[in-house]
N, C-alpha and C. Protein backbone atom coordinates (compact mmCIF):
# COMPACT_ATOMS: atom_id res chain seq x y z
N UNK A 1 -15.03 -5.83 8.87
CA UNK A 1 -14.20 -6.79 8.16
C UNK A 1 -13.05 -6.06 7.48
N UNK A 2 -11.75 -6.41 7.66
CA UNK A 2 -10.74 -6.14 7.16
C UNK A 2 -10.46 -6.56 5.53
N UNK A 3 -9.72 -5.76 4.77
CA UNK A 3 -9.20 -6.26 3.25
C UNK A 3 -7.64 -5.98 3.65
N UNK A 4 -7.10 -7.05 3.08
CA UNK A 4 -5.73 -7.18 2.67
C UNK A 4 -6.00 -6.40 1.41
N UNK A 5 -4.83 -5.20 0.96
CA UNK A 5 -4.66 -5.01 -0.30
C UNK A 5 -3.15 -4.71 -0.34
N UNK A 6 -2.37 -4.81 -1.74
CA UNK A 6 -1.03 -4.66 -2.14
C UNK A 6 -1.46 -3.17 -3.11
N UNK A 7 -0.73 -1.84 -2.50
CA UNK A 7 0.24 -0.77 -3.37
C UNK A 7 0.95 -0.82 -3.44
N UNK A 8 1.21 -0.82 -5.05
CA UNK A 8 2.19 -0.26 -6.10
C UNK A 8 1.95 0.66 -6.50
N UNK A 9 3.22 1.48 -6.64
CA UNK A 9 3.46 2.99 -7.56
C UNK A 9 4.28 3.17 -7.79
N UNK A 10 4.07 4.10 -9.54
CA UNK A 10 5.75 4.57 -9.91
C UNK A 10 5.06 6.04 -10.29
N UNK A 11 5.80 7.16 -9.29
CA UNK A 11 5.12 8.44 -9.66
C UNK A 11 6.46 9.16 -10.09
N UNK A 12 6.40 9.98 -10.83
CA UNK A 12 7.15 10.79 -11.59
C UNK A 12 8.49 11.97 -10.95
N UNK A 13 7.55 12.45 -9.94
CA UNK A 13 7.74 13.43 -9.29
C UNK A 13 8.60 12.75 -8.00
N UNK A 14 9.95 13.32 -7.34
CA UNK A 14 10.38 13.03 -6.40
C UNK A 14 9.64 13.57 -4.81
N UNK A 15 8.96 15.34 -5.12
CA UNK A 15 8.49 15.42 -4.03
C UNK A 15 7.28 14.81 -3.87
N UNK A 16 6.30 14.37 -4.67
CA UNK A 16 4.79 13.66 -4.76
C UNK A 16 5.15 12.09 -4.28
N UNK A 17 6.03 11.65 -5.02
CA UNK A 17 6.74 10.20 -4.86
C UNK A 17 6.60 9.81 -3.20
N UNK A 18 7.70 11.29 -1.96
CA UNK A 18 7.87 11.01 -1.33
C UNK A 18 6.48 11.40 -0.05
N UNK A 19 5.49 12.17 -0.27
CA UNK A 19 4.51 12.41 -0.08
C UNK A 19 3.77 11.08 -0.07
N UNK A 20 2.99 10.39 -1.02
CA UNK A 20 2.75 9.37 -0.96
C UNK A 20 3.33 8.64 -0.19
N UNK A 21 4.18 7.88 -0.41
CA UNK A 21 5.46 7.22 0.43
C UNK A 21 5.00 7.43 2.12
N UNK A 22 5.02 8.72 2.24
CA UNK A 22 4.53 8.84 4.08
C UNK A 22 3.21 8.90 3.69
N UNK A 23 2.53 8.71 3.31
CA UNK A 23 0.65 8.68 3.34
C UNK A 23 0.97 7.07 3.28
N UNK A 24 1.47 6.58 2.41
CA UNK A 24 1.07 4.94 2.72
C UNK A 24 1.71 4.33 4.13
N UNK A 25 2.96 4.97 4.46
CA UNK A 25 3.29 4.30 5.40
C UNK A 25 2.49 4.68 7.16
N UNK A 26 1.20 5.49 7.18
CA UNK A 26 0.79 5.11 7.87
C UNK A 26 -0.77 4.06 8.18
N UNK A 27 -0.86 3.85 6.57
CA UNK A 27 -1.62 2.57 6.49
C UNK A 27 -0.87 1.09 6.57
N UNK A 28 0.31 0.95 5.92
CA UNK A 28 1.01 -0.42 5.67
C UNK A 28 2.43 -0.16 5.78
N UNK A 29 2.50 -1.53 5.22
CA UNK A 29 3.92 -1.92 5.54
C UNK A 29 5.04 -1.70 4.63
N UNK A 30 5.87 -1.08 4.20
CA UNK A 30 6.65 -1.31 3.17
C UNK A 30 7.32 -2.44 3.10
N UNK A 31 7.13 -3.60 1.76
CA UNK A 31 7.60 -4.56 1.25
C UNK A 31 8.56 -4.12 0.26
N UNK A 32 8.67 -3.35 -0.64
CA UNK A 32 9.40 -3.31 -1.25
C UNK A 32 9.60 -1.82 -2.09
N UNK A 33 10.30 -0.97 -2.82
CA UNK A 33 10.85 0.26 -2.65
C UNK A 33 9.28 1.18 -2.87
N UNK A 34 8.61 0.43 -3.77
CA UNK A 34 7.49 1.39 -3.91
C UNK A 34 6.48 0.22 -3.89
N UNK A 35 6.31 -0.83 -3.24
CA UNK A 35 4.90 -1.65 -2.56
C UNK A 35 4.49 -1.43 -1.23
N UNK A 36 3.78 -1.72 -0.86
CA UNK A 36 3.02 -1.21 0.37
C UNK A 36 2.04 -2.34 0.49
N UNK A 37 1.85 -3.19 1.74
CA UNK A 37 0.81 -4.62 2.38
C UNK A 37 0.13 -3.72 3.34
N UNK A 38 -0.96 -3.48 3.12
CA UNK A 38 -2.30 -3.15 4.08
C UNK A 38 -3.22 -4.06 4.29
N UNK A 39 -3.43 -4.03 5.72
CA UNK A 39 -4.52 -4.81 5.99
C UNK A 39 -5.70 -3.49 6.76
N UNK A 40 -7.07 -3.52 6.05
CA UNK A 40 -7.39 -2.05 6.38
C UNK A 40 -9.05 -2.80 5.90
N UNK A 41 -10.08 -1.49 6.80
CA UNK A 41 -11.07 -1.62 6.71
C UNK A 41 -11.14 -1.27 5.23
N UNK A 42 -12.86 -1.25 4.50
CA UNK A 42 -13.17 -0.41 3.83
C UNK A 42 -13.03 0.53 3.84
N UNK A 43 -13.86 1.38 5.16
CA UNK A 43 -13.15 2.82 5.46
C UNK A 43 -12.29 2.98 5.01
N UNK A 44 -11.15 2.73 5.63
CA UNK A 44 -10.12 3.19 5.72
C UNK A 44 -9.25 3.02 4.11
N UNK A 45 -9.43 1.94 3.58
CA UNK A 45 -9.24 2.28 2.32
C UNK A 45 -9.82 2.97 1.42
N UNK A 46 -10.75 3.49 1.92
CA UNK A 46 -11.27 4.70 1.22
C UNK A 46 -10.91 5.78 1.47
N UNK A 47 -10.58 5.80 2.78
CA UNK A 47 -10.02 7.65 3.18
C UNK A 47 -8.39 7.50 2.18
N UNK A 48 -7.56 6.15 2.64
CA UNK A 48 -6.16 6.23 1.75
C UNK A 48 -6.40 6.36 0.63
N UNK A 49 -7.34 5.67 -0.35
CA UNK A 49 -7.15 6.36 -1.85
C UNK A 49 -7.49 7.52 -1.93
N UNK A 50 -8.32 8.43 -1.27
CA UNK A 50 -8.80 9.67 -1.51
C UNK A 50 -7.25 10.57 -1.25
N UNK A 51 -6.55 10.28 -0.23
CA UNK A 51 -5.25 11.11 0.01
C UNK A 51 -4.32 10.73 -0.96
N UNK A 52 -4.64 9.79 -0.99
CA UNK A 52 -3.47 9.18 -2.50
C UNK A 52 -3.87 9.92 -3.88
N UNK A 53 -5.48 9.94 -3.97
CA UNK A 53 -5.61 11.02 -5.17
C UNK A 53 -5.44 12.45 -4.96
N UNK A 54 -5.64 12.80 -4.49
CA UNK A 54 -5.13 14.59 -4.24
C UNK A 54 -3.43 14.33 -4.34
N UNK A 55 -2.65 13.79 -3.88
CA UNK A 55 -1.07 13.96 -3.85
C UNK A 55 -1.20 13.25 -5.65
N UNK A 56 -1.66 12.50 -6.43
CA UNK A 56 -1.14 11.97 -7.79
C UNK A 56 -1.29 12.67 -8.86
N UNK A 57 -0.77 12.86 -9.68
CA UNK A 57 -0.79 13.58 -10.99
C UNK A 57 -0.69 12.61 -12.01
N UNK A 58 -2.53 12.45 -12.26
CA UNK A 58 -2.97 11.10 -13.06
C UNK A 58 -2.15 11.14 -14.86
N UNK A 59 -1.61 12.11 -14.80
CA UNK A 59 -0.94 12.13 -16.65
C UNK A 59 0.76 11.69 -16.42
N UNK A 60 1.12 11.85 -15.19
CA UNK A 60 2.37 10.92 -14.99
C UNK A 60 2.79 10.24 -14.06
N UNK A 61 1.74 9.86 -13.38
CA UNK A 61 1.38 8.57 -12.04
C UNK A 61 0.75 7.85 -12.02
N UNK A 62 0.64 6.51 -11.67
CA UNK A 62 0.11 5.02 -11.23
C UNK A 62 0.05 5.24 -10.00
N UNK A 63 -1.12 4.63 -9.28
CA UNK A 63 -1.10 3.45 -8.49
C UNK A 63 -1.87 2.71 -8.43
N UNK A 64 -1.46 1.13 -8.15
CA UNK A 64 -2.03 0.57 -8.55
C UNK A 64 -2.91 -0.53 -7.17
N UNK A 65 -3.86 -1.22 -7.37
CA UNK A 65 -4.20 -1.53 -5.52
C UNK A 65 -4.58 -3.03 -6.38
N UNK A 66 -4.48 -4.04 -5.55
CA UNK A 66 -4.42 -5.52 -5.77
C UNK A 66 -5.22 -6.13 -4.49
N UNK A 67 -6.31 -6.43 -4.43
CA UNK A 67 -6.89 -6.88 -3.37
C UNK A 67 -6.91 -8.18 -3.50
N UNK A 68 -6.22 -8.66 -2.30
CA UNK A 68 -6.29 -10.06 -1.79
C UNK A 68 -7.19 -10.65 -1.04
N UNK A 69 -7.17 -12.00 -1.07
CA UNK A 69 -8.29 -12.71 0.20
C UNK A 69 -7.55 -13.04 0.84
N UNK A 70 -7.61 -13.09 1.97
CA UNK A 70 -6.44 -13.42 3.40
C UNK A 70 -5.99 -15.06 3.50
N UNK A 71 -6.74 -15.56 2.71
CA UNK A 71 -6.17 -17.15 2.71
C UNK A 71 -5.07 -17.00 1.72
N UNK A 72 -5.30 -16.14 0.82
CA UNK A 72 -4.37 -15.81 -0.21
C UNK A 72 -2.97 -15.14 -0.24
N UNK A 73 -3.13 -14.75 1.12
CA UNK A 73 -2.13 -13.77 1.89
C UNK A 73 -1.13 -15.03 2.41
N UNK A 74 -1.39 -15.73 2.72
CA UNK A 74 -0.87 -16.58 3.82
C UNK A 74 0.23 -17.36 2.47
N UNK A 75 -0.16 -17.42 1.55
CA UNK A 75 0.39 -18.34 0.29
C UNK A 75 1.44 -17.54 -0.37
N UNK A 76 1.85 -16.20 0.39
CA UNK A 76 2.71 -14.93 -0.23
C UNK A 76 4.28 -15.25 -0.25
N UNK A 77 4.70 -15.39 -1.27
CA UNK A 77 6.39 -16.47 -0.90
C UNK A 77 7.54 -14.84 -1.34
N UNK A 78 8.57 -15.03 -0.63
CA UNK A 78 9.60 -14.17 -1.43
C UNK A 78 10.91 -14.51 -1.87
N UNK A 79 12.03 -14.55 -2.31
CA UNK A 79 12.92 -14.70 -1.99
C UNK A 79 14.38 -13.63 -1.71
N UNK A 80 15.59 -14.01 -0.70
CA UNK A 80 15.86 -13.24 -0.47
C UNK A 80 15.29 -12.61 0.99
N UNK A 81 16.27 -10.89 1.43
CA UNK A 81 15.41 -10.49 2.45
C UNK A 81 13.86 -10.25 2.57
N UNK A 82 13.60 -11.39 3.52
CA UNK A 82 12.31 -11.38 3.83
C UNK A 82 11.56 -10.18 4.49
N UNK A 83 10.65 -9.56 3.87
CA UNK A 83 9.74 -8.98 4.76
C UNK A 83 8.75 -9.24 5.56
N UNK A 84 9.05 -8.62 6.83
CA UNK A 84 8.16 -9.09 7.83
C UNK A 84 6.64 -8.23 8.01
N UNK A 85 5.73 -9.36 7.84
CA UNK A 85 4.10 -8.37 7.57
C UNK A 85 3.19 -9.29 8.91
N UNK A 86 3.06 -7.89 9.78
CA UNK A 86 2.63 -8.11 11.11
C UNK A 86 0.94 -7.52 10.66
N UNK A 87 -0.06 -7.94 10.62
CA UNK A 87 -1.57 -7.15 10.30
C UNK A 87 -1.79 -6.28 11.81
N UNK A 88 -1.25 -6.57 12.64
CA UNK A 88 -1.72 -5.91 14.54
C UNK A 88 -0.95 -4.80 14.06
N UNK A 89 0.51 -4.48 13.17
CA UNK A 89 1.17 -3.51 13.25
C UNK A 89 0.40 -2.45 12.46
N UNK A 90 -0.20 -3.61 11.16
CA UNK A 90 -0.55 -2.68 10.38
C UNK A 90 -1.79 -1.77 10.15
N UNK A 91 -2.29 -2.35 11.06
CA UNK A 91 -4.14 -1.81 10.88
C UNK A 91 -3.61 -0.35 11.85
N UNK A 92 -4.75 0.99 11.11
CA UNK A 92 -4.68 2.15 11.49
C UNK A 92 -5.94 2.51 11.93
């Protein structure tokens, strides 16, 4: 069974920042400069937070994970350029 979850982060550091940044983008999607839409096993969200904690420096980094229910997903509005969130693209 798959989880939809939403990352957010605001990390301190430009090279950690951009580290992260390519660790999430081969779980999800970038929505917005520092959000990230995964649709991902348990596993697999477990191996991404574990890489996400080794790259964070918890005394001047967030991130933050928002788990959705997929009916809940579907109810996701934006305005403006729309982002396009494909789950076939996104699962790793």
């Amino acid at each position: 069974m798959k989880q939809f979850v939403v990352v957010a982060y605001d990390v301190a550091d430009d090279r950690r920042r951009r580290k992260i940044s390519k660790t999430l983008e081969q779980y999800g999607v970038r929505c917005n400069e520092s959000v990230f839409e995964c649709l991902l096993t348990l596993a697999k969200i477990g191996k991404m937070k574990q890489k996400l904690l080794k790259l964070t420096n918890d005394k001047e980094d967030i991130i933050l994970y928002y788990y959705l229910c997929l009916p809940c997903t579907m109810k996701r509005e934006s305005i403006g350029r729309k982002p396009s969130f494909n789950p076939e693209i996104v699962e790793v």
